[in-house]
C-alpha atoms as a PDB file:
ATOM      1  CA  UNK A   1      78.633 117.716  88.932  1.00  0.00           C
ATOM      2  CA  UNK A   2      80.508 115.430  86.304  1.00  0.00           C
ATOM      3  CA  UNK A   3      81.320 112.376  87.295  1.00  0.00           C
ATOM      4  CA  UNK A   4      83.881 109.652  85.837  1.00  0.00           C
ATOM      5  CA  UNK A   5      85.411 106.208  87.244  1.00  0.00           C
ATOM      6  CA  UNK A   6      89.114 106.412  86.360  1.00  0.00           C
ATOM      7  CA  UNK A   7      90.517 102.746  85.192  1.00  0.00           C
ATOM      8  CA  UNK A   8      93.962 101.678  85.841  1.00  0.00           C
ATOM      9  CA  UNK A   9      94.327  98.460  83.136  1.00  0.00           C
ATOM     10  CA  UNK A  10      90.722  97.663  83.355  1.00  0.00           C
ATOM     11  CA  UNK A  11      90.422  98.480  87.362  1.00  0.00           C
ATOM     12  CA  UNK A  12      89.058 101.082  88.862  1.00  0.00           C
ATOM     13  CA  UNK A  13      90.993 102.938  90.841  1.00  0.00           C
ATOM     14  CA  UNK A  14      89.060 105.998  91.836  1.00  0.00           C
ATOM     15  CA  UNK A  15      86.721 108.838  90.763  1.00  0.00           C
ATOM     16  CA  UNK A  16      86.877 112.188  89.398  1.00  0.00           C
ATOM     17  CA  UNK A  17      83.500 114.971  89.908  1.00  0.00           C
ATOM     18  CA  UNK A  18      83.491 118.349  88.446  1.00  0.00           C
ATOM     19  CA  UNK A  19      82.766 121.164  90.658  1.00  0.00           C
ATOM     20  CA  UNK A  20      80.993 123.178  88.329  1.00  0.00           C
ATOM     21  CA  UNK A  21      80.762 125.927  90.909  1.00  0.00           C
ATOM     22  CA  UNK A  22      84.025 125.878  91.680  1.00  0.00           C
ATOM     23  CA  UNK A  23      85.319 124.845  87.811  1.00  0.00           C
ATOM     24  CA  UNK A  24      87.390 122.538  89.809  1.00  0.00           C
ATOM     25  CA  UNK A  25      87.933 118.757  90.009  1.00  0.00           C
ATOM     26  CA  UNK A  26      87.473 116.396  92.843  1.00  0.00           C
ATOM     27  CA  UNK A  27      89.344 113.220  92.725  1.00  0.00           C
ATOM     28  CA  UNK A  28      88.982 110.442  95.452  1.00  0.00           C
ATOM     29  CA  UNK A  29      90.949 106.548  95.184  1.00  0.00           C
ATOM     30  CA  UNK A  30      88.565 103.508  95.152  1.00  0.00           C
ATOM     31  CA  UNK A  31      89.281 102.389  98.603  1.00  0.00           C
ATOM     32  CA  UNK A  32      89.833  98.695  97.196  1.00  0.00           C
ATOM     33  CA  UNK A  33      92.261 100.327  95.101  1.00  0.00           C
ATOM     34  CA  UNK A  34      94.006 102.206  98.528  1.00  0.00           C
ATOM     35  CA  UNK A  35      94.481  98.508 100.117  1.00  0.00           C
ATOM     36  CA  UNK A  36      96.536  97.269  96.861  1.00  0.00           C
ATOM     37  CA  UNK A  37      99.043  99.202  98.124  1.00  0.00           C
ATOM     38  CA  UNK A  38      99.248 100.433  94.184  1.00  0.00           C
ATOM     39  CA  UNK A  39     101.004 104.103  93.765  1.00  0.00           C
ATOM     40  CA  UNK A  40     100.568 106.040  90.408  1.00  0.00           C
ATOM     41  CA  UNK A  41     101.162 109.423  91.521  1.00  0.00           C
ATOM     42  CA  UNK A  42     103.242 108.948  94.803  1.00  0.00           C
ATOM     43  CA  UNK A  43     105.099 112.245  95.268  1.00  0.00           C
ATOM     44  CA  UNK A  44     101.645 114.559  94.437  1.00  0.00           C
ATOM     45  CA  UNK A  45      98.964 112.110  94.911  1.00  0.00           C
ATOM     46  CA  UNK A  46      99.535 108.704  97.422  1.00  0.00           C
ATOM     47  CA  UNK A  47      97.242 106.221  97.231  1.00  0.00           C
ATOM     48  CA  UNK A  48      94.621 107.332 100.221  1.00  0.00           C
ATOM     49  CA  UNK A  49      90.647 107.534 100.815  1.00  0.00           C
ATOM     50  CA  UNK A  50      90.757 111.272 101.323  1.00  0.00           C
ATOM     51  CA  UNK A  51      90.087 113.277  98.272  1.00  0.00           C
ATOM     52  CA  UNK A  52      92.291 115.267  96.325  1.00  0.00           C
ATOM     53  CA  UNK A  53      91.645 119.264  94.757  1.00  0.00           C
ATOM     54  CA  UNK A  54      94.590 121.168  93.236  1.00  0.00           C
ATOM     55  CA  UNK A  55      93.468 124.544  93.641  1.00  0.00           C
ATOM     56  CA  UNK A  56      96.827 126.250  93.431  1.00  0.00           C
ATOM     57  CA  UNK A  57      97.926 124.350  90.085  1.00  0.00           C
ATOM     58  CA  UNK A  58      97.835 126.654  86.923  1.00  0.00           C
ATOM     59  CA  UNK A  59      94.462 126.753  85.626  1.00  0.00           C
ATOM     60  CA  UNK A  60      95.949 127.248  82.100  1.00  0.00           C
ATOM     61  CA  UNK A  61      97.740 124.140  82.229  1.00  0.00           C
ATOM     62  CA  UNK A  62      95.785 121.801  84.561  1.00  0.00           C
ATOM     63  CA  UNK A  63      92.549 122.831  83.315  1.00  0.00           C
ATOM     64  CA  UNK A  64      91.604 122.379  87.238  1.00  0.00           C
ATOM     65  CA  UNK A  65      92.369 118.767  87.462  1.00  0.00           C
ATOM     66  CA  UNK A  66      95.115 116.887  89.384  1.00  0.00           C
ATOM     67  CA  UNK A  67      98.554 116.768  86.770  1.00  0.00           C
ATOM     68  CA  UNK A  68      98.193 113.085  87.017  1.00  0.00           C
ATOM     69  CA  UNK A  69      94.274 113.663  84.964  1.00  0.00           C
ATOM     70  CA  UNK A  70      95.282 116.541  83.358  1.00  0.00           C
ATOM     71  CA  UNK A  71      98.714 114.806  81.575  1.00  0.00           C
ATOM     72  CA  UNK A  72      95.428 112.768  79.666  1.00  0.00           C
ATOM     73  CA  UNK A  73      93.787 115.533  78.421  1.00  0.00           C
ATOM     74  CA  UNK A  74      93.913 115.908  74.477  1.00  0.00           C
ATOM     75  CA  UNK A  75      96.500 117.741  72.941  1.00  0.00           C
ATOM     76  CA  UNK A  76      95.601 120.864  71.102  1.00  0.00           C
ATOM     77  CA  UNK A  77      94.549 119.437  67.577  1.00  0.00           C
ATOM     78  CA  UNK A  78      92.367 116.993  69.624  1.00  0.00           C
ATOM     79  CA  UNK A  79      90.623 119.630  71.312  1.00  0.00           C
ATOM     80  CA  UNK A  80      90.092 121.386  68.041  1.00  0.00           C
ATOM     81  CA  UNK A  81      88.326 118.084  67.194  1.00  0.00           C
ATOM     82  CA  UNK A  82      86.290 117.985  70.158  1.00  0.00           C
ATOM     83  CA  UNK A  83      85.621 122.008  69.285  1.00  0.00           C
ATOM     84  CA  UNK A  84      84.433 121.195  66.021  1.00  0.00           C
ATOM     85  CA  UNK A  85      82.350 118.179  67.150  1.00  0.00           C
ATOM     86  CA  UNK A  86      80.811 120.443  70.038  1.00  0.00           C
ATOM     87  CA  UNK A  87      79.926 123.356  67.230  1.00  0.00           C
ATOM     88  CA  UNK A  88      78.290 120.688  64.766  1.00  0.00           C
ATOM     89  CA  UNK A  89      76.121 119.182  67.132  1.00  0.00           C
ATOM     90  CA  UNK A  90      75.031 122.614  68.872  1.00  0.00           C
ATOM     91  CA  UNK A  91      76.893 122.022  72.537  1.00  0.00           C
ATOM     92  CA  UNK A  92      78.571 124.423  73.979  1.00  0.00           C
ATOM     93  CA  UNK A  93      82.264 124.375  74.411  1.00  0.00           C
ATOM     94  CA  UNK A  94      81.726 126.197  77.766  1.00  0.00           C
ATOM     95  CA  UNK A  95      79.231 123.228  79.254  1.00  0.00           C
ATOM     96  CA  UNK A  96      81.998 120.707  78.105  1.00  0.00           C
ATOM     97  CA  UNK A  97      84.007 120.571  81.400  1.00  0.00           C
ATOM     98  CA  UNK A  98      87.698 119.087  81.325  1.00  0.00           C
ATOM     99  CA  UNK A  99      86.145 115.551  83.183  1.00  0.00           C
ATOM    100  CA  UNK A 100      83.386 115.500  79.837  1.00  0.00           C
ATOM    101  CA  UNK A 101      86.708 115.708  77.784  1.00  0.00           C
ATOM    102  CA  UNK A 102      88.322 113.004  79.927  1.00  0.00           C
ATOM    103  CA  UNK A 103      84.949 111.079  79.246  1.00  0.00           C
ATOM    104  CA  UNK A 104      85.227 111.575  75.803  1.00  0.00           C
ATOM    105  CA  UNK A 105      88.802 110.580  75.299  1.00  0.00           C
ATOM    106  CA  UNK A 106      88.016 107.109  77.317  1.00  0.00           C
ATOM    107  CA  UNK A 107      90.212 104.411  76.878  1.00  0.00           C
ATOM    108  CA  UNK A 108      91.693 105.915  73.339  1.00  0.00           C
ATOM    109  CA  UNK A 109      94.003 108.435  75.173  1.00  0.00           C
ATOM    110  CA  UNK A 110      98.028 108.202  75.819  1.00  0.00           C
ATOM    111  CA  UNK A 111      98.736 106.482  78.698  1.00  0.00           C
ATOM    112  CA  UNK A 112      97.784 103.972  81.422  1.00  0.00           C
ATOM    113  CA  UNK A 113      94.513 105.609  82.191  1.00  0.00           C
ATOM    114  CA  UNK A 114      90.901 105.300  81.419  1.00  0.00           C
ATOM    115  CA  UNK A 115      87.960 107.680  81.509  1.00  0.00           C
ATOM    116  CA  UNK A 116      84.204 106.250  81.700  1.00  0.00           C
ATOM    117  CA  UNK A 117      80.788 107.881  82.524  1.00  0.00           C
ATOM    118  CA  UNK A 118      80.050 107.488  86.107  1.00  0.00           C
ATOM    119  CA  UNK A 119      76.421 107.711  84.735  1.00  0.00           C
ATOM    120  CA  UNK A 120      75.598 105.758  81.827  1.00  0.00           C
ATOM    121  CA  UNK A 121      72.535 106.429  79.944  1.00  0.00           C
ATOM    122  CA  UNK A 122      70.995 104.134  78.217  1.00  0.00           C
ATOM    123  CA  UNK A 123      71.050 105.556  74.527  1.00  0.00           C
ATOM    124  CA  UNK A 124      70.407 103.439  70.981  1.00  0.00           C
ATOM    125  CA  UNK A 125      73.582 102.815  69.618  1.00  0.00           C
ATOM    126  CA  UNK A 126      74.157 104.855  66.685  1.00  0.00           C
ATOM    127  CA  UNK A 127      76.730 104.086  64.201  1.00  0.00           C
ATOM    128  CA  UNK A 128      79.960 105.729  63.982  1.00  0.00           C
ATOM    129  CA  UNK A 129      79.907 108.128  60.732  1.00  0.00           C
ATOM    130  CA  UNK A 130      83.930 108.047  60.133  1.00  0.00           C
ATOM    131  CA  UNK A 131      83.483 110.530  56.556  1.00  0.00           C
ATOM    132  CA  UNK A 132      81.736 112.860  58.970  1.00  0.00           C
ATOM    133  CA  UNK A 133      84.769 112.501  61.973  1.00  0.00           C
ATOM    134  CA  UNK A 134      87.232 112.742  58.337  1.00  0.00           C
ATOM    135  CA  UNK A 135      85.158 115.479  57.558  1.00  0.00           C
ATOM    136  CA  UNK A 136      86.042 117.399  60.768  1.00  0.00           C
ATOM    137  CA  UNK A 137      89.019 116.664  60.820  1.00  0.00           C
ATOM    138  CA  UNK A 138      89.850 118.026  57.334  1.00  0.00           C
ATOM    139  CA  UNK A 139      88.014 121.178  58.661  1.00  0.00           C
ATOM    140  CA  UNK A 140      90.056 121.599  61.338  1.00  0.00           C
ATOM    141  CA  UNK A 141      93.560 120.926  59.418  1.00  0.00           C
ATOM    142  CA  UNK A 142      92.443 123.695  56.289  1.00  0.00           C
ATOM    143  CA  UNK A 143      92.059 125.862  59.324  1.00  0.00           C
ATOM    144  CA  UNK A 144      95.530 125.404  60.436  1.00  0.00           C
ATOM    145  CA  UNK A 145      96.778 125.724  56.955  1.00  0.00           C
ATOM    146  CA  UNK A 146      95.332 128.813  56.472  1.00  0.00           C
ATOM    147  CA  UNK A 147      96.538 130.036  59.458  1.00  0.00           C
ATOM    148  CA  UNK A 148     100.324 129.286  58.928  1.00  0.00           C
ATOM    149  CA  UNK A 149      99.587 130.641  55.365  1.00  0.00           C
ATOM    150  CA  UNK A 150      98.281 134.210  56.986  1.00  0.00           C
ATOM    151  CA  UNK A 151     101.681 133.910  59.292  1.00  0.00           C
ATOM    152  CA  UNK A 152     104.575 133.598  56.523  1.00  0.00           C
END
């Protein structure tokens, strides 16, 4: 399983686990979080210690997660970014569940919501290469390009 802590404005409010079996999530409220008496997703998801698995909700659209997870997802350009990031490091898109995507958005995403490693390993910090992530994304724009080009 994949695990995150979903944040709230820098408080935790629950967790999210992949069920890689299943390819569906698993989200559960911090109990802390239940006695605030806090509601972010009142009509689909109330604030309570039981956990929570959509698995009616369109797999196309939800990806398997809950809508109020899945509305943080990346858009489709930033999934081509995380495609092209996947492919030039060797991963496979297919082992990068939607929680690893959640994970990698983290606190850059649209929205209230934050996405952090339940598991944290301890790795040497690296610096950030921003020609390489310019790079990428150049890639993945002359892609598009040529695409609309192939379509008039």
């Amino acid at each position: 399983m994949t695990d995150a802590s979903v944040m709230l404005w820098g408080r935790r409010i629950g967790a999210v686990s992949w069920d890689h079996a299943r390819a569906i999530a698993v989200f559960q409220y911090d109990p802390a979080f239940v006695d605030a008496g806090i509601e972010v997703a009142p009509l689909m998801m109330p604030a309570r210690e039981t956990p929570y698995e959509f698995l009616a909700l369109n797999r196309e659209t939800f990806k398997g997660l809950p809508g109020m997870l899945a509305d943080a997802l990346p858009d489709r350009f930033g999934n081509r970014l995380i495609d092209a990031w996947l492919a030039e490091t060797g991963k496979s898109q297919e082992d990068f569940n939607p929680v690893d995507r959640l994970c990698y958005i983290g606190r850059r995403g649209i929205g209230a919501l934050e996405f952090e490693p339940a598991f944290r390993r301890q790795a040497r910090a690296k610096g950030l290469e921003v020609a390489r992530l310019v790079e990428l994304a150049n890639r993945v724009l002359d892609k598009r390009a040529n695409l609309a080009g192939c379509l008039d």
